[in-house]
Every structure is written in structure tokens, then in C-alpha cells.
Protein backbone atom coordinates (compact mmCIF):
# COMPACT_ATOMS: atom_id res chain seq x y z
CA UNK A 1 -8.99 28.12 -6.88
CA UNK A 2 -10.99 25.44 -4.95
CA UNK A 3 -9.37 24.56 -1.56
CA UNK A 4 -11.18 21.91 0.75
CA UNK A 5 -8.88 20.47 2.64
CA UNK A 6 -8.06 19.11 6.81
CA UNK A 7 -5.38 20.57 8.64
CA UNK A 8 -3.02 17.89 10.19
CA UNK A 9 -4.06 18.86 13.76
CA UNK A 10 -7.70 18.25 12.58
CA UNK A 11 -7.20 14.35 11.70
CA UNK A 12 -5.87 11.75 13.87
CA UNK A 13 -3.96 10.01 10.91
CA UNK A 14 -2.06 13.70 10.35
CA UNK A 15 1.66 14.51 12.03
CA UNK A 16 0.90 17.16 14.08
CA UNK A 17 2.52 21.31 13.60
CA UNK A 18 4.66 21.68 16.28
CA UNK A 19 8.03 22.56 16.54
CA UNK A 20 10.01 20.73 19.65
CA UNK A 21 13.06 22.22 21.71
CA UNK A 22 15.64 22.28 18.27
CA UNK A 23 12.74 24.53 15.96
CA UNK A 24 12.43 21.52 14.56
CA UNK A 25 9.18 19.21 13.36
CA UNK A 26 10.66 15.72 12.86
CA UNK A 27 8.58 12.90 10.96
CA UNK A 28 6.75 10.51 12.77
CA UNK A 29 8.34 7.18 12.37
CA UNK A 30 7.49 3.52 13.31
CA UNK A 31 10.10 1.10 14.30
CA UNK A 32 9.55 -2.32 13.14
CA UNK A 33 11.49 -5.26 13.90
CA UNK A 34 14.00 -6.79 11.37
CA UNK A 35 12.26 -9.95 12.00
CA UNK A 36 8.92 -9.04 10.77
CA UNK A 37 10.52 -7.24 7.33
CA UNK A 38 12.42 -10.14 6.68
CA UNK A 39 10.81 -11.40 3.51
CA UNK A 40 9.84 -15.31 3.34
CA UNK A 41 12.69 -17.71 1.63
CA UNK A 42 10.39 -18.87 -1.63
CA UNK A 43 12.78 -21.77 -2.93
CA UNK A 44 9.42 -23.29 -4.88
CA UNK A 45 9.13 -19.58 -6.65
CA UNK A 46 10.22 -21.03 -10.06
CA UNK A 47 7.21 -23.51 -10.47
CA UNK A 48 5.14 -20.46 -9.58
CA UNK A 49 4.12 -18.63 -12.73
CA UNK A 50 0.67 -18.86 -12.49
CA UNK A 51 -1.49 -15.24 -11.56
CA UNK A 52 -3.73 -15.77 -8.51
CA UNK A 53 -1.87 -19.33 -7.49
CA UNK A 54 -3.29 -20.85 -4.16
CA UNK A 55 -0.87 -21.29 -0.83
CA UNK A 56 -0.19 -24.58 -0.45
CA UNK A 57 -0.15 -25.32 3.11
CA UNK A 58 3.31 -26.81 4.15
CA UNK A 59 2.69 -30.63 5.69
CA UNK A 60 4.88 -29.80 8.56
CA UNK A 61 3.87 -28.53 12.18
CA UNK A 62 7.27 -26.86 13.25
CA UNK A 63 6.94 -23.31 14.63
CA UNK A 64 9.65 -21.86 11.86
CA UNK A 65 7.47 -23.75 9.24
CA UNK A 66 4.39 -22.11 10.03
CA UNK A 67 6.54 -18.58 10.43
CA UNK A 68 7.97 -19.48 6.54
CA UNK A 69 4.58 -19.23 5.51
CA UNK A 70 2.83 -17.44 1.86
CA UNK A 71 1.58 -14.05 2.41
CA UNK A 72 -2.14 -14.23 2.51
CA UNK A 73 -3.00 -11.48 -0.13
CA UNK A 74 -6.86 -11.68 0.63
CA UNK A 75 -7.25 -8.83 3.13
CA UNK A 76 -5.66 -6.65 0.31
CA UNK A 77 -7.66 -8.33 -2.44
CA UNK A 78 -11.05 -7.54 -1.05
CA UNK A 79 -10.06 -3.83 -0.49
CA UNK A 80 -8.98 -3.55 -3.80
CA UNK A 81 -12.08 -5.07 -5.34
CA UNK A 82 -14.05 -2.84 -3.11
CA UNK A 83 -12.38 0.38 -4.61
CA UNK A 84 -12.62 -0.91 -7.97
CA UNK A 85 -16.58 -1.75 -7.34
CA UNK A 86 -16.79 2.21 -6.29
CA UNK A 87 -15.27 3.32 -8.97
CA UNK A 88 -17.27 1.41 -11.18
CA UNK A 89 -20.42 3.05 -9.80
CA UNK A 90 -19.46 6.17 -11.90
CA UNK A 91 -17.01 5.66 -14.45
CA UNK A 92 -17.44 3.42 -17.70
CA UNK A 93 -14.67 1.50 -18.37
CA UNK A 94 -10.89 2.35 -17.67
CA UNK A 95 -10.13 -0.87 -15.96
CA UNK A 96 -7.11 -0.59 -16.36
CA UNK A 97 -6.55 3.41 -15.07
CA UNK A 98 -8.15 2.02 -12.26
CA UNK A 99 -5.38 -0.97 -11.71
CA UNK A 100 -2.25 1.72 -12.30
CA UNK A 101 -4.00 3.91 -9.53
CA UNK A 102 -4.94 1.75 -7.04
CA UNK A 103 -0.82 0.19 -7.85
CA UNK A 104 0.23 3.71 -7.46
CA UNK A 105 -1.46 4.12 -3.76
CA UNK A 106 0.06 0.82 -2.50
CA UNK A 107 3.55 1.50 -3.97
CA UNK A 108 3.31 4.98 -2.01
CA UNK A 109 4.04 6.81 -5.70
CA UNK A 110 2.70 9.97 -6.69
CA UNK A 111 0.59 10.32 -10.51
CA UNK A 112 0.91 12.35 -13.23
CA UNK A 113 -2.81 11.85 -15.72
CA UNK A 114 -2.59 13.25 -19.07
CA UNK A 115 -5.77 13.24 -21.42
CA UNK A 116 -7.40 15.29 -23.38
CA UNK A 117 -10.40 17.55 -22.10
CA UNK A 118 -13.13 15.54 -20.98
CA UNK A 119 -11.91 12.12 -20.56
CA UNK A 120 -12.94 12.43 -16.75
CA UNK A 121 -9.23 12.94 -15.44
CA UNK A 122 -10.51 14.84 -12.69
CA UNK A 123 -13.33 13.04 -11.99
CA UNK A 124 -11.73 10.05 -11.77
CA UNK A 125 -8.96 11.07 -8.83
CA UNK A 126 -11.65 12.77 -6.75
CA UNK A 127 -13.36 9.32 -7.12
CA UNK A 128 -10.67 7.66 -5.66
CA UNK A 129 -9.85 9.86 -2.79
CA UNK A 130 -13.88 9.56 -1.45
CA UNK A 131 -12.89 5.48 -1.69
CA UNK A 132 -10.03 6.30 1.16
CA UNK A 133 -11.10 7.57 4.27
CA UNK A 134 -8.58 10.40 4.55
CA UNK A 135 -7.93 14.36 4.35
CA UNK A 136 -8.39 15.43 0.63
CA UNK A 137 -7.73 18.83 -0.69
CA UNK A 138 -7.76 20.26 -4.31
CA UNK A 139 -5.93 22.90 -6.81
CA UNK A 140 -6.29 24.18 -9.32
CA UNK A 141 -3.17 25.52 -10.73
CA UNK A 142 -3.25 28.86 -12.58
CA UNK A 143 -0.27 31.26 -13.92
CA UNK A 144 -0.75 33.78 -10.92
CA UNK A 145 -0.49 31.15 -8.30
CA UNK A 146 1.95 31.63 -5.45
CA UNK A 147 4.06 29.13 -3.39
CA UNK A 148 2.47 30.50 -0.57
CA UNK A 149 -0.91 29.22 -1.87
CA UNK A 150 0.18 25.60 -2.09
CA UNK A 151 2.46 25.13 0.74
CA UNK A 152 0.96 28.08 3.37
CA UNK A 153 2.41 30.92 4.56
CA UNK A 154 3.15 32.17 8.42
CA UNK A 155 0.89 35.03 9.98
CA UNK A 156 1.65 37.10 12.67
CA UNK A 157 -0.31 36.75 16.27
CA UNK A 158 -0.26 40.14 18.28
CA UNK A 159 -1.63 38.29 21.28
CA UNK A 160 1.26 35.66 21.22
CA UNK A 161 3.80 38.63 19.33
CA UNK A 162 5.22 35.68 17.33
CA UNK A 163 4.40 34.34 14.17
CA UNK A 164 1.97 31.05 13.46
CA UNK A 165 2.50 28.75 10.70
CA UNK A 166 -0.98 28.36 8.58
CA UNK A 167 -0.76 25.00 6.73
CA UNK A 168 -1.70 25.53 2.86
CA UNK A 169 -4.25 22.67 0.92
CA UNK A 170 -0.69 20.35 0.53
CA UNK A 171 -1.49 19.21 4.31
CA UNK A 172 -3.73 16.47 3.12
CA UNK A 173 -3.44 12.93 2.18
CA UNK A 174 -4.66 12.42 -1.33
CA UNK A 175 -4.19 16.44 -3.03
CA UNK A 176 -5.70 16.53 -6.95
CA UNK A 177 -3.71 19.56 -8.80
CA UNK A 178 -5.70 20.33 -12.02
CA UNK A 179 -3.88 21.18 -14.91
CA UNK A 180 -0.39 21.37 -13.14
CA UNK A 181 1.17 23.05 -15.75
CA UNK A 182 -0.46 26.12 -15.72
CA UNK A 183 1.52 26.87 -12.43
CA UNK A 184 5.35 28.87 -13.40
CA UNK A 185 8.18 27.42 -12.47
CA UNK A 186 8.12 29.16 -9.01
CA UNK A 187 5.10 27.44 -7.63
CA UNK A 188 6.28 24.14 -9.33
CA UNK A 189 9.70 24.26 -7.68
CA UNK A 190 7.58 24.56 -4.42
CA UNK A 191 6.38 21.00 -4.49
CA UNK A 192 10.01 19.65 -5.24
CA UNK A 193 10.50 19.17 -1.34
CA UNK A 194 7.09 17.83 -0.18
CA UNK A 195 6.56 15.23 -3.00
CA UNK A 196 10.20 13.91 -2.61
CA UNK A 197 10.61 14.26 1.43
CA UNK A 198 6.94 14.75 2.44
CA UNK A 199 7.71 17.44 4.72
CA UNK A 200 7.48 21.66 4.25
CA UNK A 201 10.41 23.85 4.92
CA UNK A 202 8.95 27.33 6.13
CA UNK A 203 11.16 29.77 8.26
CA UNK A 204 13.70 27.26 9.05
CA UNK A 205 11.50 25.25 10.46
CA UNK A 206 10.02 21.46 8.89
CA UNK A 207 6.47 20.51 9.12
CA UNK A 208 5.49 17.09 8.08
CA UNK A 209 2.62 16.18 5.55
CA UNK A 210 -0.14 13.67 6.65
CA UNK A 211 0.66 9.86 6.26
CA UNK A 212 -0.56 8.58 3.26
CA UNK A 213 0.62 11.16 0.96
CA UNK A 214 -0.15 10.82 -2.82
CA UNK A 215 -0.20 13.73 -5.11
CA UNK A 216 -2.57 13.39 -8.06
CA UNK A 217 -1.69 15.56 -11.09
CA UNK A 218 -3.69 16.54 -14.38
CA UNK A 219 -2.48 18.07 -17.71
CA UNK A 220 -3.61 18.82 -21.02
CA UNK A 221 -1.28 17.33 -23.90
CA UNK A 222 -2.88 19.54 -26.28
CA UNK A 223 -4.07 22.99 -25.24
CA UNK A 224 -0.07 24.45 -24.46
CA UNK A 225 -1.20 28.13 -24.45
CA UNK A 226 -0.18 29.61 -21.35
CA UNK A 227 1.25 25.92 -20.15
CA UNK A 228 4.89 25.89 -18.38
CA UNK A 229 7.00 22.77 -19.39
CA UNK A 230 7.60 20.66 -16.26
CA UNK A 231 10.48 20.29 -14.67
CA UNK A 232 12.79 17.34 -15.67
CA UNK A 233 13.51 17.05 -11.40
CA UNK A 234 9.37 17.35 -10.88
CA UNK A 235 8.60 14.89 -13.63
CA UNK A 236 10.85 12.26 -12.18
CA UNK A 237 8.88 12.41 -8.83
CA UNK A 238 5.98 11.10 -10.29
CA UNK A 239 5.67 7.48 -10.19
CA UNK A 240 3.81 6.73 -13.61
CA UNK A 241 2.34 8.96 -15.91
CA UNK A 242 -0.61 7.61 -17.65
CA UNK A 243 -2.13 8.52 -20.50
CA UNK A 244 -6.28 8.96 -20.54
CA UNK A 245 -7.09 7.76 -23.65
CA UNK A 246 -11.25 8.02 -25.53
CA UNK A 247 -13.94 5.24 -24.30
CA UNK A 248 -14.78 2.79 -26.78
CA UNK A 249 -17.59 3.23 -28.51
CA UNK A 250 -19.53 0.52 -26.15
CA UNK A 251 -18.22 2.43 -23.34
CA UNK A 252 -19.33 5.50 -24.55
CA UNK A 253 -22.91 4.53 -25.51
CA UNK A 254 -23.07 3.21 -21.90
CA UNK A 255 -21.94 6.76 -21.27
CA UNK A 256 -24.57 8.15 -22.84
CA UNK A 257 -27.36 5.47 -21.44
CA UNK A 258 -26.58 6.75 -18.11
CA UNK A 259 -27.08 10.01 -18.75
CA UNK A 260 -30.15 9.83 -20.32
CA UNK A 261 -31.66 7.94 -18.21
CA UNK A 262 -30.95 10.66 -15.28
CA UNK A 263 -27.25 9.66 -14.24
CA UNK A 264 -25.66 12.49 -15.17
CA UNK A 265 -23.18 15.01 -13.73
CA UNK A 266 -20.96 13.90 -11.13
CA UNK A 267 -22.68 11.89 -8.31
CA UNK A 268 -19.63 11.69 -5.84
CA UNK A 269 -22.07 10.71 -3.18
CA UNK A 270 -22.90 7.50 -4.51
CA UNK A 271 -18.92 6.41 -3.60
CA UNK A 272 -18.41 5.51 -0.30
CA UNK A 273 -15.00 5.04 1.81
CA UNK A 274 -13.84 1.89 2.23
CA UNK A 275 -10.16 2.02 3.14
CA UNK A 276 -8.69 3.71 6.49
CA UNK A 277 -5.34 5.88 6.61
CA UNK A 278 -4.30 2.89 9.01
CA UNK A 279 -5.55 -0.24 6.34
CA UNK A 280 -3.46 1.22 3.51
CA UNK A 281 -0.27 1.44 5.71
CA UNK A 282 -0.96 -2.24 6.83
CA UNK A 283 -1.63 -2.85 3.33
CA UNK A 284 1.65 -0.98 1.64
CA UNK A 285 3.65 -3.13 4.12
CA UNK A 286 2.43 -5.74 3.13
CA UNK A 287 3.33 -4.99 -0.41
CA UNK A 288 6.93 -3.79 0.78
CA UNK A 289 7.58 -7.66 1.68
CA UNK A 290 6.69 -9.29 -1.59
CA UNK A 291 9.32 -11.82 -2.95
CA UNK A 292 11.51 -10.27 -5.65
CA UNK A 293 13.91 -12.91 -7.25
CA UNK A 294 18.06 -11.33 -8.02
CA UNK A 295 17.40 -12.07 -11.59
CA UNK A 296 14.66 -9.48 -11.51
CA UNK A 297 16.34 -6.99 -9.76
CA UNK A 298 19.35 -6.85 -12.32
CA UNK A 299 17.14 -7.37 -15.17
CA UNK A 300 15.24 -4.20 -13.93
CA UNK A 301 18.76 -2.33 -13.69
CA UNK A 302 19.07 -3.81 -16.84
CA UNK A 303 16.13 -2.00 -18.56
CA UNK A 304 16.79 1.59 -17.07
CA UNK A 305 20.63 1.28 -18.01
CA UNK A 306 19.71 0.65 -20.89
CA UNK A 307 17.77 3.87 -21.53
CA UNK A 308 20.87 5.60 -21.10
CA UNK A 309 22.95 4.49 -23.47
CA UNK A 310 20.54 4.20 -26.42
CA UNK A 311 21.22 5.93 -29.25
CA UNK A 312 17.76 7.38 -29.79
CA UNK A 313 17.76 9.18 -26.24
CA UNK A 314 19.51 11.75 -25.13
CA UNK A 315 18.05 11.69 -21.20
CA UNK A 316 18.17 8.62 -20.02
CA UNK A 317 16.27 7.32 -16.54
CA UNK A 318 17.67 7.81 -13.21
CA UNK A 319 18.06 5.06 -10.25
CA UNK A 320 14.89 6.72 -8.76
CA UNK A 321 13.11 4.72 -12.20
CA UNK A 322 14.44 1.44 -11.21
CA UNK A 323 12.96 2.05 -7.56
CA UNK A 324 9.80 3.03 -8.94
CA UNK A 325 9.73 -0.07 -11.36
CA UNK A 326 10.69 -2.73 -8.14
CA UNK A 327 8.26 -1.36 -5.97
CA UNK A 328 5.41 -0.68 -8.64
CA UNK A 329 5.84 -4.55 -10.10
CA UNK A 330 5.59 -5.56 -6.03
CA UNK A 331 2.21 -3.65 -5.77
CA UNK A 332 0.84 -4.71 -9.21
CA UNK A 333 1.54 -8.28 -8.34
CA UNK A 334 -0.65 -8.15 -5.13
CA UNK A 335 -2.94 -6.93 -6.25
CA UNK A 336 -3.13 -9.89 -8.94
CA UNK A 337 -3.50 -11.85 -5.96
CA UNK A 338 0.67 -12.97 -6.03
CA UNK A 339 3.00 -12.96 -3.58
CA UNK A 340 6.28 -12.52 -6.12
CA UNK A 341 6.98 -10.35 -8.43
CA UNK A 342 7.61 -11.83 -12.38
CA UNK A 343 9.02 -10.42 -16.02
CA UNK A 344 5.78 -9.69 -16.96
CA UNK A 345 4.70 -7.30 -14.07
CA UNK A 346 8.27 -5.74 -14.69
CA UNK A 347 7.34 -5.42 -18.35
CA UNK A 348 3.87 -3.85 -18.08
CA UNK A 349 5.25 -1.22 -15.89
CA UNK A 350 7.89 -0.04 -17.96
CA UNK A 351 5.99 2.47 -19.96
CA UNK A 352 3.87 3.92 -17.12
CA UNK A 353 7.28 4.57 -14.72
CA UNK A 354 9.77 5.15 -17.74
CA UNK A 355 7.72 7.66 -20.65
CA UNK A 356 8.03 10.67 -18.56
CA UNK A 357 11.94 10.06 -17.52
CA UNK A 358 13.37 9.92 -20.61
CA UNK A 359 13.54 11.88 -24.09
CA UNK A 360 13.94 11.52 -27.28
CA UNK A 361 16.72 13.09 -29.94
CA UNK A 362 15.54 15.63 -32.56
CA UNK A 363 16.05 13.13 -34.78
CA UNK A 364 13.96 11.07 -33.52
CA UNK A 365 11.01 13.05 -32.17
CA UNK A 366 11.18 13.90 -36.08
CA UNK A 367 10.82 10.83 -37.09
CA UNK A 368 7.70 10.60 -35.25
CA UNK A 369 8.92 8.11 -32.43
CA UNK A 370 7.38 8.42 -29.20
CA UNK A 371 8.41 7.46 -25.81
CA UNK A 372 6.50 4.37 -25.83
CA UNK A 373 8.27 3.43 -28.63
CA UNK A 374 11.97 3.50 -27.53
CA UNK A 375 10.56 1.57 -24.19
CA UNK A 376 9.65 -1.58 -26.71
CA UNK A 377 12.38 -1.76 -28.33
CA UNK A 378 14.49 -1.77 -24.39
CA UNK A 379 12.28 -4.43 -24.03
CA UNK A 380 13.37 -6.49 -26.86
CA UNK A 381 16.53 -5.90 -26.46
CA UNK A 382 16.98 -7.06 -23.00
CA UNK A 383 16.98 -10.55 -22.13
CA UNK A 384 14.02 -11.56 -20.56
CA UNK A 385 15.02 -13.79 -16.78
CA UNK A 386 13.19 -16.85 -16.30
């Protein structure tokens, strides 16, 4: 098992390990005015419905005018591009893995890649935790692995006669687990807290992850020998779960190009960091205050209620799916260069946040339907707002 990974006392964007008078480590929190969350009244949003549409400047000079001002997305824009240019610098194609991640990090959502061998899963999250200028760590999950190995454990100082906590590789920002389910259910149920709460119960006492926190998750759809089925409660932490799918053929002779011409292996120094622990807060808030129309709100309860009552499910999604849909169609449409969120963002999103929440019947698994497939047909059924 590969660990690399910073300690929270050894980064300035990490909480640091200490306990204060109760035992207790609390979370580090920032307190932001209710005027600077409140999001911007967007009467005009309905002749809107263009991708990338300028800010019209408002012909008015009044302070509350210029205060009821667009969002200006172009801070976030450039990063984004920036990423995407790094990525580029290694891996052929996958535009749009690239879009879901980089969606993923501003929505503050943890991701669950599933691809066959050698579809550069892997290579792709390391990739985009050297684009981020934080603590990374990675593991590899195997059947013999412990709790202790993921979360840490506490070892006992005979020159202080008390025992020290010794954070594990989760005490990083961006942590890659390869092949998750190789891990039992033991070691799986230990990243139930820290994914959900971002904090680590050990000995009574609460330690709190670094700030970012994104877990980045592989698995194998094929090869189940010696694989543990993930828990329905683990699954459902997981923002989106994407599928890696084969390069096209144009992609793949690039591939190939590259490689023969003396590009190959995995040159992870040719990707430089271009986005701070403190940028990607700034930017996530940003993203938090994007206008979401009432119609879109109910027609995203719509969609998930709908999984739950449809005849070819038996698990439907929880309300933790329609919170992962609002804030992942907020984060897509920044980075589209919008400042609302539309149907269409709503709609793209519905496979990546709902295939891993729900399942099928018997019947239908027999059939040959797949999750993807019961997520259309919500789609048709539901009324589209406009």
C-alpha cells in the first residue's frame, strides 16, 4: 500500500490535531454575513437561455444597482481552463471526465470512477490532484486492510505517559483509493464518518480532515473476484459515479503517437498546480450563490421522487440525491460560464448523481435494463419547467 500523504499540522490550509478543554477537536468554521450569501434577484432570468451569455451592465448608477449585479464567472473560468489545459498535457480525450471532475471539486462532492483496467482511472485523479496545490495521499485498498490503516491509530508516548493520535493517509485534501472494493466491509464502514462529516472519531475524541476534502474512488466493474459489494450508505456519499469508457479510435492512435514518439509512461511532472486550497473555497462560494429558479428546485424533487415510486425500482434515491443534483447543476453551470442554473444542466446530471442510488428489480436487471435506462425514462416522464 502506497501512502504519501501531509499531516494537517504540516499544511497551513489543514485544521490542526488538538483537542481543547472538552476532549474535543471542533471544525474550523467561517462566519459569513447573510448579506454577502444572499443570492442576486434575476427577474430577466427567463430571456436567459443562452450558455456563456454576457452581463449586461445595468444603465443605472445607484449603490443597490451596482450591489444587484451578475456574478462575474471569469476568475473561475480561467482556473478551470487552466486545469483542463493540464490535464490535456497527458490524457487523450475524456473531455467530458474532465468537466464531471472539475464539477465534482466545486460542488464539494466526493467520486466514485468505474472502468475497466487500463482506461487511465488512476492516472487521471492523480492528474488532477498535482493541478490543486494541496495535501494528496493515496490507497490502495486490499482485503487485509485495517481501519486503522485509513483513518490512523493512537500510540503510546512513555515520555508524556499518555497516548498521541497519529493521523492515517485520510488527513489530506484530495485522497485516490484504488480499487475500493477490495477493502471488507470493516475498513469501508470506516470512511462512513469522514466522507459524510469530514471529521475522525478516535478515542472519543474528533479530529477534523483538511479543507478541501474530496475522496476519489476506483473500481473494476468486471474483475469481482475477491471484490466486496459497496455499501448502499457508502455509495450514496459519492456525488457521481462515472463510468470510464474506451478512447475512440482517433484518440487512441493519438495514444499510441505519443508513445512512440517517447511520451510514454506517466509524466506527472509535466502538470503543474494551478489552484490554491484558498482559490477553490473562494471559488465553491462562488458556485454556492448561483441563481436557481423554484421551478427547478421542485422539478429536481420531482425527478428523485420519482425514482421511488417506479415500478422498475425497488431502491429508490434519497433527499441526499436531490442535494447532490442542485448543487452539481450550480457547479456545472459555472463552469459553462452561467450564472443560473437551467433543465438542461439538471438533466445531464441525472445519470452521474442518480445510477449508483438506485436499483433495479430482478425483473428488470433480467431484462437487461440498466440504471441509465430507468433515469431516461424519469426524464421523459417528468415535465420539463421552462
Amino acid at each position: 500500500m502506497e501512502n504519501t500523504f501531509n499531516t494537517p499540522g504540516e499544511s497551513s490550509d489543514a485544521t490542526p490535531l488538538h483537542a481543547d478543554s472538552s476532549g474535543e477537536i471542533q471544525p474550523t468554521t467561517t462566519t459569513t454575513s447573510s448579506e454577502s450569501m444572499a443570492e442576486t434577484s434575476l427577474e430577466s432570468l427567463s430571456s436567459a437561455g443562452v450558455e456563456g451569455q454576457e452581463n449586461v451592465p445595468s444603465t443605472e448608477t445607484s449603490d443597490s444597482t451596482a450591489f444587484a449585479s451578475r456574478t462575474n464567472l471569469s476568475h473561475l473560468s480561467r482556473h478551470a481552463d487552466a486545469i483542463r489545459q493540464e490535464l490535456s498535457k497527458v490524457i487523450v480525450g475524456q473531455q467530458a471526465l474532465a468537466e464531471l471532475l472539475l464539477t465534482a471539486i466545486l460542488a464539494d462532492g466526493h467520486v466514485l470512477l468505474e472502468g475497466v483496467p487500463g482506461v487511465a482511472k488512476t492516472l487521471t485523479a492523480k492528474l488532477l490532484a498535482r493541478t490543486l496545490d494541496v495535501p494528496f495521499s493515496r490507497l490502495q485498498f486490499t482485503p487485509d486492510l485495517m481501519p486503522s490503516d485509513v483513518l490512523g491509530t493512537s500510540v503510546f508516548r512513555p515520555n508524556k505517559a499518555d497516548f498521541e493520535f497519529r493521523p492515517g493517509p485520510i488527513f489530506a485534501s484530495i485522497v485516490l483509493i484504488d480499487e475500493i472494493n477490495r477493502a471488507p466491509a470493516k475498513t469501508q464502514s470506516a470512511l462512513f464518518e469522514v466522507m459524510e462529516e469530514r471529521q475522525v472519531t478516535q478515542d472519543g475524541t474528533r479530529y477534523t480532515v483538511p479543507d478541501p476534502f474530496v475522496v476519489l474512488a476506483t473500481q473494476n466493474p468486471i474483475e469481482q473476484e475477491g471484490t466486496y459489494r459497496l455499501p448502499e450508505a457508502q455509495l450514496d456519499r459519492f456525488l457521481f459515479k462515472l463510468n470510464v469508457g474506451y478512447p475512440s479510435v482517433e484518440e487512441e492512435v493519438s495514444i499510441l503517437q505519443g508513445h512512440h514518439a517517447g511520451f510514454g509512461g506517466t509524466p506527472l511532472d509535466a502538470v503543474r498546480a494551478v489552484l490554491t486550497a484558498d482559490d477553490l473555497r473562494g471559488l465553491r462560494e462562488q458556485v454556492r450563490r448561483q441563481h436557481v429558479e423554484p421551478k427547478l428546485l421542485e422539478y429536481i424533487a420531482r425527478l428523485v421522487g420519482q425514482t421511488r415510486v417506479h415500478k422498475g425500482l425497488y431502491l429508490g434515491a434519497s433527499p441526499r440525491a436531490s442535494l447532490a443534483l442542485l448543487n452539481g447543476a450550480k457547479a456545472l453551470a459555472a463552469l459553462r460560464g452561467r450564472d443560473f442554473v437551467t433543465p438542461e444542466d439538471v438533466q445531464y446530471l441525472a445519470s452521474p448523481v442518480l445510477r449508483h442510488r438506485i436499483q433495479l428489480t430482478p425483473e428488470r436487471e433480467m431484462e437487461g435494463s440498466t440504471a441509465d435506462d430507468i433515469v431516461k425514462q424519469i426524464l421523459q416522464q417528468i415535465e420539463v419547467p421552462r
